[in-house]
N, C-alpha and C. Protein backbone atom coordinates (compact mmCIF):
# COMPACT_ATOMS: atom_id res chain seq x y z
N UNK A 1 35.53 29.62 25.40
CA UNK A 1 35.06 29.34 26.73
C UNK A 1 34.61 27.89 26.78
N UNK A 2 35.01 27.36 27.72
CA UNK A 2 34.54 25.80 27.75
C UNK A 2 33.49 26.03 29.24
N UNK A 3 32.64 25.33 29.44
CA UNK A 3 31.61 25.03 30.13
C UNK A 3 31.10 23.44 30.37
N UNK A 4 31.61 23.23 31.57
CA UNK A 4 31.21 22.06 32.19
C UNK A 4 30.61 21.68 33.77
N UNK A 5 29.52 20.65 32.93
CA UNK A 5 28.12 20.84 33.71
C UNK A 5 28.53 19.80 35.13
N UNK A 6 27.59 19.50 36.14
CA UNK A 6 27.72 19.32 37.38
C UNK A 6 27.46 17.58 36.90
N UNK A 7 25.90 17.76 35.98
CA UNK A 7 25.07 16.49 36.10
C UNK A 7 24.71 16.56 34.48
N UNK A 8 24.75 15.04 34.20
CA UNK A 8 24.70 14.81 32.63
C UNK A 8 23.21 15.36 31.93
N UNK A 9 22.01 15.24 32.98
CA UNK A 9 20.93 15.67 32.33
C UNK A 9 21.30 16.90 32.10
N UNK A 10 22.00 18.08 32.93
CA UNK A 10 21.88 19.36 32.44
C UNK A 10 22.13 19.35 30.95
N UNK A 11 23.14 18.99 31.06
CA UNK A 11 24.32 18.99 29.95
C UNK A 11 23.56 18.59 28.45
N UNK A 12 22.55 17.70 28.94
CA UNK A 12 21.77 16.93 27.75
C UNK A 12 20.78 17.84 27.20
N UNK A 13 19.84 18.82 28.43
CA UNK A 13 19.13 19.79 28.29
C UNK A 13 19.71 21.04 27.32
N UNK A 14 20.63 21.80 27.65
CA UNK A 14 21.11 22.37 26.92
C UNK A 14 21.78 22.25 25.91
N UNK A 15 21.92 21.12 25.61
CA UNK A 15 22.45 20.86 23.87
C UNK A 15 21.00 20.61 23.38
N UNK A 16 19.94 19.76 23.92
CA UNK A 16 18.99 19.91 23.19
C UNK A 16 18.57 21.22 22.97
N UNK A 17 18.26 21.91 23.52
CA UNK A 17 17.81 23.67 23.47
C UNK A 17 18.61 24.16 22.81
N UNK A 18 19.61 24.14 22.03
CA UNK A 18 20.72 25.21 21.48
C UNK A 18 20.06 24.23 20.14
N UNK A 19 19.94 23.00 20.04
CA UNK A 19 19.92 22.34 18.78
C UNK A 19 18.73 22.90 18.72
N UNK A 20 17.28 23.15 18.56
CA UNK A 20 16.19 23.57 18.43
C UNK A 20 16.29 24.81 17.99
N UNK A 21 17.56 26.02 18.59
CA UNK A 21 17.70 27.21 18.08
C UNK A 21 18.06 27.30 16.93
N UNK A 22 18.04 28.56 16.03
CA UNK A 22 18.89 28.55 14.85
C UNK A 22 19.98 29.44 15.29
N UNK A 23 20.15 29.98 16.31
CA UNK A 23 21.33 30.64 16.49
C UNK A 23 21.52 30.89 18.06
N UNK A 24 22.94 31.11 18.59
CA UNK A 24 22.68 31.61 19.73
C UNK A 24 23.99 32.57 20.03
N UNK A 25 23.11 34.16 20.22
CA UNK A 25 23.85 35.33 20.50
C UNK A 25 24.77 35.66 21.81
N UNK A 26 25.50 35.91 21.90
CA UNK A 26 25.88 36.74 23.28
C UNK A 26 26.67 38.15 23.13
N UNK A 27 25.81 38.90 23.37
CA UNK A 27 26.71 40.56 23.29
C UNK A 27 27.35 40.63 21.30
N UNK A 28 26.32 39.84 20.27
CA UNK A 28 26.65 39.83 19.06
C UNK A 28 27.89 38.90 18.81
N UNK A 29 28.24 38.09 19.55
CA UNK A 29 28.89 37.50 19.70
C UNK A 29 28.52 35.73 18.85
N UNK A 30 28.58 34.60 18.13
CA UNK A 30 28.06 33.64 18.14
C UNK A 30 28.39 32.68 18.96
N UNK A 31 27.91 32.04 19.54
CA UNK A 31 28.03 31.23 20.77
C UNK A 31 27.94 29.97 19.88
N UNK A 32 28.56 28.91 20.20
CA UNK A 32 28.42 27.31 19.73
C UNK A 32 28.66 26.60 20.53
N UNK A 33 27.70 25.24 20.45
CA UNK A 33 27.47 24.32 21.83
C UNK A 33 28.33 22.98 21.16
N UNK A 34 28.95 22.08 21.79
CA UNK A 34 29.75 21.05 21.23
C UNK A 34 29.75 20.07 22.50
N UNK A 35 29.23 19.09 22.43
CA UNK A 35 29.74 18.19 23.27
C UNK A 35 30.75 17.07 23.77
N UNK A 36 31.14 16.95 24.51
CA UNK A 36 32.96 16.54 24.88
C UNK A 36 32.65 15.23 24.44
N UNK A 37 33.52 14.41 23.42
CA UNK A 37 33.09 13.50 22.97
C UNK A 37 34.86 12.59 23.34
N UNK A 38 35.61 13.25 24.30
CA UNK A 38 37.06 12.53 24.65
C UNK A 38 36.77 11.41 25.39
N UNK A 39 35.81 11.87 26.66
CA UNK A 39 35.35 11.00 27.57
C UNK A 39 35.34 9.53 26.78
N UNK A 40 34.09 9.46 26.06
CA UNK A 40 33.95 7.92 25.21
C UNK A 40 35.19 7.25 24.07
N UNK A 41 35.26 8.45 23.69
CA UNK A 41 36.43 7.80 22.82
C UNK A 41 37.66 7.24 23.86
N UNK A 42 37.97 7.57 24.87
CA UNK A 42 39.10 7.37 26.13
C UNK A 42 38.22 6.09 26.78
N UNK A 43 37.25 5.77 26.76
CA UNK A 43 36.84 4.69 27.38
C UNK A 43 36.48 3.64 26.28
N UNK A 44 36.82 3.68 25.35
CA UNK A 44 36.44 2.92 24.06
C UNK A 44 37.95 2.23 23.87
N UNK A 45 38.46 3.30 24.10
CA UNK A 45 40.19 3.15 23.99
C UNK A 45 40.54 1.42 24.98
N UNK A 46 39.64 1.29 26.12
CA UNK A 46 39.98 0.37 26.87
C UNK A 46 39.35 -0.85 26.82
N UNK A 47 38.99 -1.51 25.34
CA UNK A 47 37.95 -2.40 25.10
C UNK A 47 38.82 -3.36 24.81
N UNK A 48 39.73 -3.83 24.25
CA UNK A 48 40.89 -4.39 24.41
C UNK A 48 41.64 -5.02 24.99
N UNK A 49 41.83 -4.44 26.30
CA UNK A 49 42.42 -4.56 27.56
C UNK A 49 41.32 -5.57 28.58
N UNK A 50 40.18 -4.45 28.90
CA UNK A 50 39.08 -5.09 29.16
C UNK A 50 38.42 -6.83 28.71
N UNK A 51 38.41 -6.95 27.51
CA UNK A 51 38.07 -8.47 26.93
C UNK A 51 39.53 -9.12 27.09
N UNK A 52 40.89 -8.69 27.20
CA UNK A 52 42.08 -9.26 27.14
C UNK A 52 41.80 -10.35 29.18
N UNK A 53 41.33 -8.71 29.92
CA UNK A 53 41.32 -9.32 31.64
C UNK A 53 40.18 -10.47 31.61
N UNK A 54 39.37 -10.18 31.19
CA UNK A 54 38.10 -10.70 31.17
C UNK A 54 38.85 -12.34 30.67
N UNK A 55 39.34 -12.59 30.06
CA UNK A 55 39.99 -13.93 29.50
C UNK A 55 40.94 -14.24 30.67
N UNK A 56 41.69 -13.61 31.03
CA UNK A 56 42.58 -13.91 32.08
C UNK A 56 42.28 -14.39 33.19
N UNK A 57 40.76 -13.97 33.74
CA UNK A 57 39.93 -13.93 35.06
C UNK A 57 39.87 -13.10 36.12
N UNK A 58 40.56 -11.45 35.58
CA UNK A 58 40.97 -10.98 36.64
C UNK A 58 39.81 -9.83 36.83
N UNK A 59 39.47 -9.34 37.93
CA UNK A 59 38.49 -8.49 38.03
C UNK A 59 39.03 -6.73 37.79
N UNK A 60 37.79 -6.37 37.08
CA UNK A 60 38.14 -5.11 36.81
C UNK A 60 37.01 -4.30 37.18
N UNK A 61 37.02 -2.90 36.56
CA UNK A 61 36.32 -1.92 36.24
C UNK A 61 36.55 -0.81 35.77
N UNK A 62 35.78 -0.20 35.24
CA UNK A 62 36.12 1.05 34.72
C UNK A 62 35.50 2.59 35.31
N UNK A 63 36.81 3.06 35.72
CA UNK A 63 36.26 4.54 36.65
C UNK A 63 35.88 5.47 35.60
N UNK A 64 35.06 6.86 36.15
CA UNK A 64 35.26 7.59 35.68
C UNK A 64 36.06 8.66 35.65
N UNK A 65 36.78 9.35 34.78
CA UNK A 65 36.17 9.21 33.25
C UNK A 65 36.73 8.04 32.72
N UNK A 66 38.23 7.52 32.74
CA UNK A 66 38.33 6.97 31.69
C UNK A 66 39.89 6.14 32.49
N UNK A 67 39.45 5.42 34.01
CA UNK A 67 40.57 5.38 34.35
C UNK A 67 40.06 3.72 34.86
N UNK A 68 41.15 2.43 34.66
CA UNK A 68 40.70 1.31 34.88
C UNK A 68 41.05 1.05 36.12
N UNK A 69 40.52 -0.09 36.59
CA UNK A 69 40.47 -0.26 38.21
C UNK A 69 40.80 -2.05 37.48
N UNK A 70 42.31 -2.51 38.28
CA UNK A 70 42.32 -4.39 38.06
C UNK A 70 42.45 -4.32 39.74
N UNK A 71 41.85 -5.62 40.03
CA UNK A 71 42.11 -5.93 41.33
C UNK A 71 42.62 -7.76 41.15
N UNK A 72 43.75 -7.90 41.72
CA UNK A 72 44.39 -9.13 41.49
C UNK A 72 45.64 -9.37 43.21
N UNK A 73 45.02 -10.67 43.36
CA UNK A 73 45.71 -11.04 44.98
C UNK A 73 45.55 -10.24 45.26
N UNK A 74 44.09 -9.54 45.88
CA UNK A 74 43.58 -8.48 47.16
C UNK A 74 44.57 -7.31 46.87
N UNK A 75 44.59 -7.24 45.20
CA UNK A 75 45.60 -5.66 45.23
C UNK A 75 44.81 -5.08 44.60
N UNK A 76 44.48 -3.78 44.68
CA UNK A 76 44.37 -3.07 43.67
C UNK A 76 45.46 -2.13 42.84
N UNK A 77 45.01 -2.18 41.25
CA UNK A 77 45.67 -1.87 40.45
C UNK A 77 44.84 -0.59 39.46
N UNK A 78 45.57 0.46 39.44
CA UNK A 78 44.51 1.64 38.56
C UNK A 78 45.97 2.08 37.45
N UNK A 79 45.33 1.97 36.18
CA UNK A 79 45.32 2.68 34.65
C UNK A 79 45.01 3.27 33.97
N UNK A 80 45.76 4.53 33.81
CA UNK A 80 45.17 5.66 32.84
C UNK A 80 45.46 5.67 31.35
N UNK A 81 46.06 4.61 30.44
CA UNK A 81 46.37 4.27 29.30
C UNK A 81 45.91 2.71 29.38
N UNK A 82 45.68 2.67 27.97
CA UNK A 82 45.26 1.12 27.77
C UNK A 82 46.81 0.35 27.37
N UNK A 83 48.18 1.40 27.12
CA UNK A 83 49.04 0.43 26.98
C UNK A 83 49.95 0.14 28.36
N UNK A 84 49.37 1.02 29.33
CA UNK A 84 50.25 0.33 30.47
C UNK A 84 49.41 -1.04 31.17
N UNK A 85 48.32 -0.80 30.78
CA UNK A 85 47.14 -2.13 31.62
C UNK A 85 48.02 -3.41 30.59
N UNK A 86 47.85 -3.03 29.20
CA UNK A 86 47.85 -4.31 28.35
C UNK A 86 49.66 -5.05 28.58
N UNK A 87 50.72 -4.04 29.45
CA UNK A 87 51.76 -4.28 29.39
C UNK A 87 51.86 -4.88 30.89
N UNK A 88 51.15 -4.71 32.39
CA UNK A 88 50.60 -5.48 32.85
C UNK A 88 50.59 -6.30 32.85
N UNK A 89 49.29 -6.95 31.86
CA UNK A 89 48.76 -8.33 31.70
C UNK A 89 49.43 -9.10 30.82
N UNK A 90 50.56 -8.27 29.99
CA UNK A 90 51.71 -9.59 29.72
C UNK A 90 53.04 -9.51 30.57
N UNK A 91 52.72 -9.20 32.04
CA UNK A 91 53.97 -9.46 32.48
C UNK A 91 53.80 -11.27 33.29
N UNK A 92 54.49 -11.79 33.62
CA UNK A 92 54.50 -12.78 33.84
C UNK A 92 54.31 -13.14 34.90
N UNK A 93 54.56 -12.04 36.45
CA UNK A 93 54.16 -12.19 37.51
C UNK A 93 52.94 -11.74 37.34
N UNK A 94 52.36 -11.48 36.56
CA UNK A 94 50.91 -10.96 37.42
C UNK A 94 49.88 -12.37 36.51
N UNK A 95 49.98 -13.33 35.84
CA UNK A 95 49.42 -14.46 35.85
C UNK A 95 49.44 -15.29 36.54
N UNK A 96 50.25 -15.33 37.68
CA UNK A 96 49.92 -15.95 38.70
C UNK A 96 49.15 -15.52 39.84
N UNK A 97 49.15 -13.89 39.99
CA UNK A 97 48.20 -13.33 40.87
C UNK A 97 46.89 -12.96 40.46
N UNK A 98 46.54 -13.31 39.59
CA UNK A 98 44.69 -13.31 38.85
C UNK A 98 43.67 -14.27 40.10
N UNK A 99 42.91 -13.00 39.70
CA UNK A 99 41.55 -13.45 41.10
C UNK A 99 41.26 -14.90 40.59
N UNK A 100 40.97 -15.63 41.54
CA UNK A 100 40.44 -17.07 40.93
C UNK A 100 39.04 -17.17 41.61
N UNK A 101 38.34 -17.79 40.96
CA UNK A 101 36.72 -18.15 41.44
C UNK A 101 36.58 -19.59 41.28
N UNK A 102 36.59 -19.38 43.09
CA UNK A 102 36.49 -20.97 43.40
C UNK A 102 34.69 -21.39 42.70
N UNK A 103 34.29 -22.79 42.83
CA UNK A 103 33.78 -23.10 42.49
C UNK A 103 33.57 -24.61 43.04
N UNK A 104 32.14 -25.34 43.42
CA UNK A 104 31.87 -26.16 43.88
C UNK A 104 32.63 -27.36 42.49
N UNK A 105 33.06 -28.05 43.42
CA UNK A 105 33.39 -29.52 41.91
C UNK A 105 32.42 -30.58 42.33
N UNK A 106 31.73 -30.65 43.18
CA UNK A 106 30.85 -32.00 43.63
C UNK A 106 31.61 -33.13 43.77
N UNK A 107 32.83 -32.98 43.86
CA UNK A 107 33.82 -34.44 44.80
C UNK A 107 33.24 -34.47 45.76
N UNK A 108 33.04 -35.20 46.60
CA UNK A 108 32.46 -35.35 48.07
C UNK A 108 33.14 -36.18 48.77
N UNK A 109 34.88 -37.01 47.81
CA UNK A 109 35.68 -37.79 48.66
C UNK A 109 36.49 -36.74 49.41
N UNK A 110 36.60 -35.17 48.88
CA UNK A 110 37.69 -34.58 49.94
C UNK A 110 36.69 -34.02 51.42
N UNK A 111 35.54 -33.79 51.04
CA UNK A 111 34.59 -33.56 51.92
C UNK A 111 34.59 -35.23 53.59
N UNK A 112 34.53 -36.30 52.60
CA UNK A 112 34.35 -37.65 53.56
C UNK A 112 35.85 -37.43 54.05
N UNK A 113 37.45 -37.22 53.74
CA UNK A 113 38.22 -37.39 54.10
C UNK A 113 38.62 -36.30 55.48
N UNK A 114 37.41 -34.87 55.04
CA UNK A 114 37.35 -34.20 56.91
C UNK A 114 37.05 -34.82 57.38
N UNK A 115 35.84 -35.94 57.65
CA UNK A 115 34.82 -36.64 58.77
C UNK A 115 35.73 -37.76 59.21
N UNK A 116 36.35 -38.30 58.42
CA UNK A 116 36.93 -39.80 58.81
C UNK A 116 38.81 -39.37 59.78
């Protein structure tokens, strides 16, 4: 039987309480508590990819559970493997569509060349 909770405190509550037990019965039955440990390992999986965008400049995030979000030229882009993101970011059109962050340069001759 697998059992999955709504909200992480539950989830945290009752593994603590089963760990405190020395046993736990049902109808003579032994019951064992295990916690889903795919989630992190599936988001660990995307650390790679993640520091690869992060170099590139392109904005990301990571959904849950374990699904990436790139957003590049006002697109969004979603990945459920870290080798389709990383195959992506070596295609060649999509280095030219990476978010760019403008940034003040303190020239102030292209600024004087509006006024004049």
């Amino acid at each position: 039987m697998v059992i999955r909770f709504l909200h992480y405190c539950d989830r945290n509550i009752v593994l603590k309480e089963t760990r405190s037990l020395a046993e736990v019965r049902v109808s003579s039955a032994k019951v064992m508590f295990f916690p889903n440990y795919m989630i992190a390992v599936q988001r660990n999986n995307f650390l790679a990819v993640k520091r690869r965008l992060r170099d590139l400049g392109f904005a990301y995030s990571l959904l849950f559970p374990a699904r990436l979000r790139v957003v590049a030229a006002y697109t969004t882009h979603f990945f459920t493997t870290p080798e389709e993101a990383w195959h992506w970011t070596e295609s060649s059109d999509n280095c030219a569509t990476r978010s760019v962050r403008l940034e003040p340069t303190g020239d102030s001759s292209s600024q004087q060349n509006r006024r004049g």
